[in-house]
Protein backbone atom coordinates (compact mmCIF):
# COMPACT_ATOMS: atom_id res chain seq x y z
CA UNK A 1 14.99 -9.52 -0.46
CA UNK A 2 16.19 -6.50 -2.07
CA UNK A 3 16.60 -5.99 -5.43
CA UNK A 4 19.93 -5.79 -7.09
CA UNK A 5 20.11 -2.56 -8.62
CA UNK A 6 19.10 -0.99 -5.35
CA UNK A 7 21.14 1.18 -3.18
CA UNK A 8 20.91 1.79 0.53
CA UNK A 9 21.74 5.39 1.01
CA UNK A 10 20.13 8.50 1.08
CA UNK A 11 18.65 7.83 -2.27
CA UNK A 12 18.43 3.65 -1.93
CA UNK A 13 15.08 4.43 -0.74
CA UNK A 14 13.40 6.07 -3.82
CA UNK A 15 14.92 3.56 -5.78
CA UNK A 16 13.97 0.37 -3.43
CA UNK A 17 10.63 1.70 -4.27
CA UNK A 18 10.74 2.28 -7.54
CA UNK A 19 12.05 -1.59 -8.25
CA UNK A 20 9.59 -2.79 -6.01
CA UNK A 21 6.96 -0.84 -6.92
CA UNK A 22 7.21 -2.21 -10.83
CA UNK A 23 6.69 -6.05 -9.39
CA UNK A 24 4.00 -5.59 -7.34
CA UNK A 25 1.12 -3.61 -7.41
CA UNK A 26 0.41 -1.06 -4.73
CA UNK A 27 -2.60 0.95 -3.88
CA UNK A 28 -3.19 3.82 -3.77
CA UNK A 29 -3.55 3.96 -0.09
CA UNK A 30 -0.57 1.36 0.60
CA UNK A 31 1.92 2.93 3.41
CA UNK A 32 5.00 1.36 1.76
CA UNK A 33 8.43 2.93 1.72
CA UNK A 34 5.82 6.55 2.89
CA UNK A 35 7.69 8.23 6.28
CA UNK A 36 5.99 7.53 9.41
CA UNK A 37 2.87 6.13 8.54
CA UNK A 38 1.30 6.12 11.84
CA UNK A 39 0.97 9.60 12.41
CA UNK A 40 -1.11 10.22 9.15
CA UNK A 41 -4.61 9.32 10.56
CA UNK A 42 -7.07 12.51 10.89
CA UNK A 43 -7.28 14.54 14.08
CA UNK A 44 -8.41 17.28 15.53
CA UNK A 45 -6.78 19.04 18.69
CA UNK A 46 -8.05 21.68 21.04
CA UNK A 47 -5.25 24.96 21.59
CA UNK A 48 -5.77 27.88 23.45
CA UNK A 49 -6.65 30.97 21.69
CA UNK A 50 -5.62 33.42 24.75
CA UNK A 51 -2.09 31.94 24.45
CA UNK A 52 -2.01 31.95 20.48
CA UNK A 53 -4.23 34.32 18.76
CA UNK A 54 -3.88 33.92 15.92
CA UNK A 55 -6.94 34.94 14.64
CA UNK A 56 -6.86 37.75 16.50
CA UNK A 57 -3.30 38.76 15.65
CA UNK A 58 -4.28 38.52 11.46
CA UNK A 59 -7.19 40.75 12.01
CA UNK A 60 -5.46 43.43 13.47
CA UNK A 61 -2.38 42.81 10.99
CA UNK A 62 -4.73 43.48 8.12
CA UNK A 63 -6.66 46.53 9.90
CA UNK A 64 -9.99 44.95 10.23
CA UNK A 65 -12.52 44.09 12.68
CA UNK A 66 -14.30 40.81 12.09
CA UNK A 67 -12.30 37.93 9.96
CA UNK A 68 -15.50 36.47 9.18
CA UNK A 69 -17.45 39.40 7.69
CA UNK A 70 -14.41 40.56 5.82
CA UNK A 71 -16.20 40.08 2.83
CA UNK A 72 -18.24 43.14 3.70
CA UNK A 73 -15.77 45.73 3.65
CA UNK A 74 -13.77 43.87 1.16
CA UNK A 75 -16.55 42.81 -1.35
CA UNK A 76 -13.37 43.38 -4.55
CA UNK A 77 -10.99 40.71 -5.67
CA UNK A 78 -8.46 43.66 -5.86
CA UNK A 79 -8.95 44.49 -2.21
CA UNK A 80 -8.52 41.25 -0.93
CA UNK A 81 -4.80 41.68 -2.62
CA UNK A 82 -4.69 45.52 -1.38
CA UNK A 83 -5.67 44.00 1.99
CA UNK A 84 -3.09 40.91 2.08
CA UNK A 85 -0.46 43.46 0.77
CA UNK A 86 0.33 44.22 4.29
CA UNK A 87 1.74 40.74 4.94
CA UNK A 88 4.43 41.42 2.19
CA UNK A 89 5.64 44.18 4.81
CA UNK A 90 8.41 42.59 6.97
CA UNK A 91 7.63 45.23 10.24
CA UNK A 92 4.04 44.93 9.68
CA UNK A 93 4.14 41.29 9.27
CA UNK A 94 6.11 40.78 12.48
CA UNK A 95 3.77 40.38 14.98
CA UNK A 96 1.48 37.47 13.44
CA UNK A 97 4.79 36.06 12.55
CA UNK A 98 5.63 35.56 15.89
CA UNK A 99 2.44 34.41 17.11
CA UNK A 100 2.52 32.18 14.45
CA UNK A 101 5.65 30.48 14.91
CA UNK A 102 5.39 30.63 18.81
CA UNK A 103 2.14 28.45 18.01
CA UNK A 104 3.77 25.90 15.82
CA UNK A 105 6.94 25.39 17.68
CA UNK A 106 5.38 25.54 21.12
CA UNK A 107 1.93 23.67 20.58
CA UNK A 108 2.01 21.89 17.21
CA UNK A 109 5.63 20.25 17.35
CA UNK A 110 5.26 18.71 21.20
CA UNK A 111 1.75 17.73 19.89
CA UNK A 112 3.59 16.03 16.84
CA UNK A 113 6.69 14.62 18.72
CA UNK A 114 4.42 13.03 21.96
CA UNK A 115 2.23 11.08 19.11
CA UNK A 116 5.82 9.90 17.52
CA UNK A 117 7.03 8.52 20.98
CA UNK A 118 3.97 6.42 21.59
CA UNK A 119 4.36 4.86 18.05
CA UNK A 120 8.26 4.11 18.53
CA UNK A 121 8.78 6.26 15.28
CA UNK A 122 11.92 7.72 16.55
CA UNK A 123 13.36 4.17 17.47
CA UNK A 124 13.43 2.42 13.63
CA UNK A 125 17.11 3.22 12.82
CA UNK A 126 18.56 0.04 13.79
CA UNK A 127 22.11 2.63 13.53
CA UNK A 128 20.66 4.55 16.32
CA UNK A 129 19.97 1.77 18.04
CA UNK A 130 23.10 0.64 18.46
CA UNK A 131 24.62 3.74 19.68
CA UNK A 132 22.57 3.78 22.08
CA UNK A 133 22.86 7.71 22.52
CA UNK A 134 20.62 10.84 22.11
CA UNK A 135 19.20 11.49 19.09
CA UNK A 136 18.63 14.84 17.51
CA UNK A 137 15.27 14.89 15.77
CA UNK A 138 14.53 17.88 13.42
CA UNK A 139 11.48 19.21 12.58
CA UNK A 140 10.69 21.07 9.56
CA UNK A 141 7.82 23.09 9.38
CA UNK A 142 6.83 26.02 6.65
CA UNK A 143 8.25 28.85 7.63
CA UNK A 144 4.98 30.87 7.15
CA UNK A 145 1.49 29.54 6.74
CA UNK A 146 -0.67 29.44 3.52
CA UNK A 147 -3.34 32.05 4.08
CA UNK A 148 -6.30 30.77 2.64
CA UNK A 149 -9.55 33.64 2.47
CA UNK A 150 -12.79 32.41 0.85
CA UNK A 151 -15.45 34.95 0.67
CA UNK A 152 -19.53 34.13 -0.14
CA UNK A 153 -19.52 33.04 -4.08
CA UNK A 154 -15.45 32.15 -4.20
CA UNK A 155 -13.21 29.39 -4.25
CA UNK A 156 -13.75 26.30 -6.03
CA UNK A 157 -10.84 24.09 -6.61
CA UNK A 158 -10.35 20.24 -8.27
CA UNK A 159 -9.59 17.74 -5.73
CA UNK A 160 -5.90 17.28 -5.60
CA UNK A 161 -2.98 16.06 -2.93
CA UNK A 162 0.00 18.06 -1.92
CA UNK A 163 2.68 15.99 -3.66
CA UNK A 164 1.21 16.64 -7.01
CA UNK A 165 1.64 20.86 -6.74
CA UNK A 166 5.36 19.68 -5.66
CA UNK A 167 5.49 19.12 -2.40
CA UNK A 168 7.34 16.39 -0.35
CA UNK A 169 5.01 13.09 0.73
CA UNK A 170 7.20 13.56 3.95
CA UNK A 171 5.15 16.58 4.81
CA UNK A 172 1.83 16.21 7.55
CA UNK A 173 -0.93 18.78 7.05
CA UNK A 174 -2.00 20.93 9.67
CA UNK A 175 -5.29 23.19 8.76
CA UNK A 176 -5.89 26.09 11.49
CA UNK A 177 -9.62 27.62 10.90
CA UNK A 178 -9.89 31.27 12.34
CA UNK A 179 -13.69 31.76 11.65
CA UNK A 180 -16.46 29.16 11.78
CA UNK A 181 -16.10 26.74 9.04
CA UNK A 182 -19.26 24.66 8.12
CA UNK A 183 -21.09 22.97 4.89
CA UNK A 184 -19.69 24.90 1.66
CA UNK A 185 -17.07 27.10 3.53
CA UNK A 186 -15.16 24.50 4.87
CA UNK A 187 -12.38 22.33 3.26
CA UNK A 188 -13.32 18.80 2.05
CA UNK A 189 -10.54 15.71 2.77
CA UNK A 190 -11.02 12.09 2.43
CA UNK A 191 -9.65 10.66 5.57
CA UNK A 192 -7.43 8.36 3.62
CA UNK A 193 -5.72 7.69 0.40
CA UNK A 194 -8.14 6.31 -2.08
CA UNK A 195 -10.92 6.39 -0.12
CA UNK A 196 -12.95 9.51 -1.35
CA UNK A 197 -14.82 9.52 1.78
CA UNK A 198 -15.73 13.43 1.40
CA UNK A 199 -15.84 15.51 4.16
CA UNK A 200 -15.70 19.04 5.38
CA UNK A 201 -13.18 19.93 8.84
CA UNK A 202 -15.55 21.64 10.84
CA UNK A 203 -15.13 24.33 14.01
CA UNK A 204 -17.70 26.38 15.16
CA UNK A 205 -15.62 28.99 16.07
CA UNK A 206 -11.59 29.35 16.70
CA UNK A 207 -9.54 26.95 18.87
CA UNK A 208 -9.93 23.52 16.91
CA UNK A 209 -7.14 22.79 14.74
CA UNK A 210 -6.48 19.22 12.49
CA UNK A 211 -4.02 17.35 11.01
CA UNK A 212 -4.23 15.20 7.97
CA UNK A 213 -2.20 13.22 5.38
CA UNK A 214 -2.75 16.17 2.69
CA UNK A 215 0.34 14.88 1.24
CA UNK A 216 -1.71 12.13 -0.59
CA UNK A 217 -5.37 12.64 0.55
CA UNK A 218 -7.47 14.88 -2.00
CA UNK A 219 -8.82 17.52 -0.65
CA UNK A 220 -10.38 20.59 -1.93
CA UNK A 221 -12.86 23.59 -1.61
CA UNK A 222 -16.51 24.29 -2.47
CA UNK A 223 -17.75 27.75 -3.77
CA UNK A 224 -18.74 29.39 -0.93
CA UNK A 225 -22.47 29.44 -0.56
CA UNK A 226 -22.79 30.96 2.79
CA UNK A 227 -22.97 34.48 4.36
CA UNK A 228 -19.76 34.34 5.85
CA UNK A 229 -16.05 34.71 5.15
CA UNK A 230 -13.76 31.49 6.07
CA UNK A 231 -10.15 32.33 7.18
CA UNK A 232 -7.76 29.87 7.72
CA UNK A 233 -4.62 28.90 7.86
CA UNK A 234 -2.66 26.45 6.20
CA UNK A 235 1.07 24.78 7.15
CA UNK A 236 2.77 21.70 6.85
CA UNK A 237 5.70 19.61 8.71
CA UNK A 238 7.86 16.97 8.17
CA UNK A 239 10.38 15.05 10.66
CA UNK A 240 13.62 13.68 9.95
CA UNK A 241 16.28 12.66 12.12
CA UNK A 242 20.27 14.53 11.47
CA UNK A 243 22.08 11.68 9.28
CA UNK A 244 25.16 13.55 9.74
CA UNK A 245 24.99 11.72 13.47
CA UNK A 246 23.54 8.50 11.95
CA UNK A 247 24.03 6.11 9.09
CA UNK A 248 20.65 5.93 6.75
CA UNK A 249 18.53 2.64 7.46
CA UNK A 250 16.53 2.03 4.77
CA UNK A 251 14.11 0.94 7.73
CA UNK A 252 14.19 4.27 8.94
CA UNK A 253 10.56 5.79 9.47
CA UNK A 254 11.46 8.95 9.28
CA UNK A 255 11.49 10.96 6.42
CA UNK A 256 14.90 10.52 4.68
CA UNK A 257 16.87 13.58 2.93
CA UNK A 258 16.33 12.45 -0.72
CA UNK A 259 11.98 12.46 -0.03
CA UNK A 260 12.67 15.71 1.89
CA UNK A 261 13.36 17.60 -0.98
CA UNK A 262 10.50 19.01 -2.62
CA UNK A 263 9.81 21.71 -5.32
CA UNK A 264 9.56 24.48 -2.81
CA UNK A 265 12.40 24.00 -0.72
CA UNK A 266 14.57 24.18 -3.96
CA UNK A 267 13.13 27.44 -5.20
CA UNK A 268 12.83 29.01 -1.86
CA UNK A 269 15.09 27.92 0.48
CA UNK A 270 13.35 30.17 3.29
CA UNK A 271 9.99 28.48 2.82
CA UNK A 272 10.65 25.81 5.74
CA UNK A 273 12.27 26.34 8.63
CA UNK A 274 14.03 24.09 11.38
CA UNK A 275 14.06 23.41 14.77
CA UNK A 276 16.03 20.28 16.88
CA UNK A 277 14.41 17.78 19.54
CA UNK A 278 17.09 15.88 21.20
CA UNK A 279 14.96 12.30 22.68
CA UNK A 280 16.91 10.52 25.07
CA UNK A 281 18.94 12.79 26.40
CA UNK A 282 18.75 12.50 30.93
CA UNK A 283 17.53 15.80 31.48
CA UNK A 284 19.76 17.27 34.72
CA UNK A 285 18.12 19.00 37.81
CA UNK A 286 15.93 21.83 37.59
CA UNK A 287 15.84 21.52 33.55
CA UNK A 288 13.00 22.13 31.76
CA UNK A 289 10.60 19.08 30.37
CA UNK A 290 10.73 17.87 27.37
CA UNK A 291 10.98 18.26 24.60
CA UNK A 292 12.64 21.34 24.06
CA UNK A 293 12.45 22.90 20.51
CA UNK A 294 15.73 24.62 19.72
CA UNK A 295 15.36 26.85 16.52
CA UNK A 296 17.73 26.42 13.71
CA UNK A 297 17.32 29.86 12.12
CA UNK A 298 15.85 33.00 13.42
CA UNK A 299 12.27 33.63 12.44
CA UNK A 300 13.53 37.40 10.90
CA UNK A 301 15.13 36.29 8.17
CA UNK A 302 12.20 34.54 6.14
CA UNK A 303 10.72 36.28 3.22
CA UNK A 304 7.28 35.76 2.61
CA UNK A 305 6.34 34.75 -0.99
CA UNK A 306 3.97 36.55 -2.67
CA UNK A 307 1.94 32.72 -3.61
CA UNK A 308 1.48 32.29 0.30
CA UNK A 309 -0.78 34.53 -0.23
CA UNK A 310 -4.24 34.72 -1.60
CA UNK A 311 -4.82 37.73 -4.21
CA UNK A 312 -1.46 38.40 -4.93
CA UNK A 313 0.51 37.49 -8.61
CA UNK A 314 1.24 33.64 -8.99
CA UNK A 315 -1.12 33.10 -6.03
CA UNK A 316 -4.08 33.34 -8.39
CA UNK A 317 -2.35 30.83 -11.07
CA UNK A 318 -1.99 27.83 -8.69
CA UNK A 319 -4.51 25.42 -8.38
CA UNK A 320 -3.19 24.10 -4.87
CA UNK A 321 -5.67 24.69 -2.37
CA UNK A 322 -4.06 27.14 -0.71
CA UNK A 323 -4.57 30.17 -2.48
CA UNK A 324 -8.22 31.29 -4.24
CA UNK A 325 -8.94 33.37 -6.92
């Protein structure tokens, strides 16, 4: 039964939890009232580095040869922020950008949505249901990835989860190594809430990617004790459904708009971005499969900020994983 002081809208939801919440107590690994729950385990998943080069891509962006032995040209904290300086260029930016967006939207997001249609995630509006029509599914991803560059002797940071730098516990991690990561280069995770299960996300070399509940896992780095440079990249995504269509269900496993909202998308309203999935639409002839991504925004218009990246001011000051001093 619900409690009486509890509302079922938009923003019924943090307060159903809240009530119940204070009556019983929860773990700190319990699922309840957290968006789609089922699509939080650890993975990995294979991509193809011809088709997204990423790595590739960065290197050239930054005007070096070898990722992994940046460290060698670039011994200086102050030319790691010299070096990532480039990114802050729009023009000289544009390239990556593309590849990286091309990679989320066209690899990452059908990855994402054909997990959510084998767990019925899409299908727990009981609103929807009862329309009985399409349904447009957004996804919101991060506009531009965390660039994360740990040289031999750097980067030690406390063990900490995403929603306590700010973010929303709607968001899914996705952590994109570009060099070999192994023993103290690597990131450490627990592979659930609570269970401090340490362990690093290996790759021996580009073209593994995971995904993990950093939302509410700890995770953190090492100081780098080995004689090459890890760098990755760092991005997170969240799914919702468009309420304007459909009434909130409280039932709902997908993120609703009140546990969307996080720190960073009120400060910086170009640090996600958008694009649509419509499921159960009857595709006509000659169509292409689904599902097909339509963007909400154009990738041009998003400004990088300067703590997406690691050497540069306010980067340094954040404790979040995602930058390194």
């Amino acid at each position: 039964m619900m409690p009486q002081d509890t509302q079922v809208d938009s923003s019924g939801r943090r307060a159903s939890i809240a009530s119940v919440s204070s009556e019983f107590a929860l773990t700190i690994g319990s699922s309840f009232g957290v968006p789609y729950p089922a699509l939080r385990k650890e993975s990995s998943f294979l991509y193809d580095v011809e088709s997204y080069p990423l790595g590739r891509v960065l290197a050239e962006t930054l005007g070096v040869d070898d990722l992994s032995k940046l460290h060698v040209d670039h011994p200086l904290v102050k030319d790691k922020a010299n070096l990532m300086a480039t990114l802050l260029d729009r023009d000289k930016r544009r390239k990556f950008h593309h590849c990286f967006d091309s990679f989320v939207i066209s690899q990452v997001i059908p990855l994402l949505h054909s997990q959510a249609l084998s767990k019925g995630v899409f299908y727990t509006n009981r609103h929807q249901l009862q329309k009985g029509q399409p349904q447009s599914i957004i996804y919101r991803y991060q506009a531009f990835p965390c660039i994360n560059i740990v040289r031999p002797g750097e980067c030690m940071t406390d063990p900490h989860c995403d929603i306590s730098q700010g973010h929303s516990i709607g968001n899914i991690n996705f952590h994109i190594p570009l060099t070999a990561t192994f023993g103290t280069n690597a990131i450490y995770t627990e592979s659930r809430p609570g269970r401090e299960d340490w362990h690093p996300l290996q790759t021996k070399s580009p073209g593994l990617g995971f995904q993990y509940d950093g939302a509410r896992c700890l995770h953190f780095n090492l100081k780098n004790e080995t004689d090459i440079t890890r760098v990755s990249l760092n991005f997170r995504i969240a799914i919702t459904r468009a309420f304007d269509e459909v009434a909130y269900d409280p039932c709902d496993q997908l993120c609703c708009p009140e546990l969307l909202k996080d720190k960073f998308s009120l400060d910086n309203p170009g640090f996600y971005d958008e694009v649509v999935v419509t499921v159960g639409d009857v595709p006509t002839s000659g169509s292409p499969p689904a599902p097909v991504a339509v963007k909400r925004k154009a990738v041009t218009s998003v400004d990088v900020p300067r703590s997406f990246l690691p050497g540069q001011q306010g980067a340094l000051n954040r404790n979040d994983g995602i930058s390194v001093a």
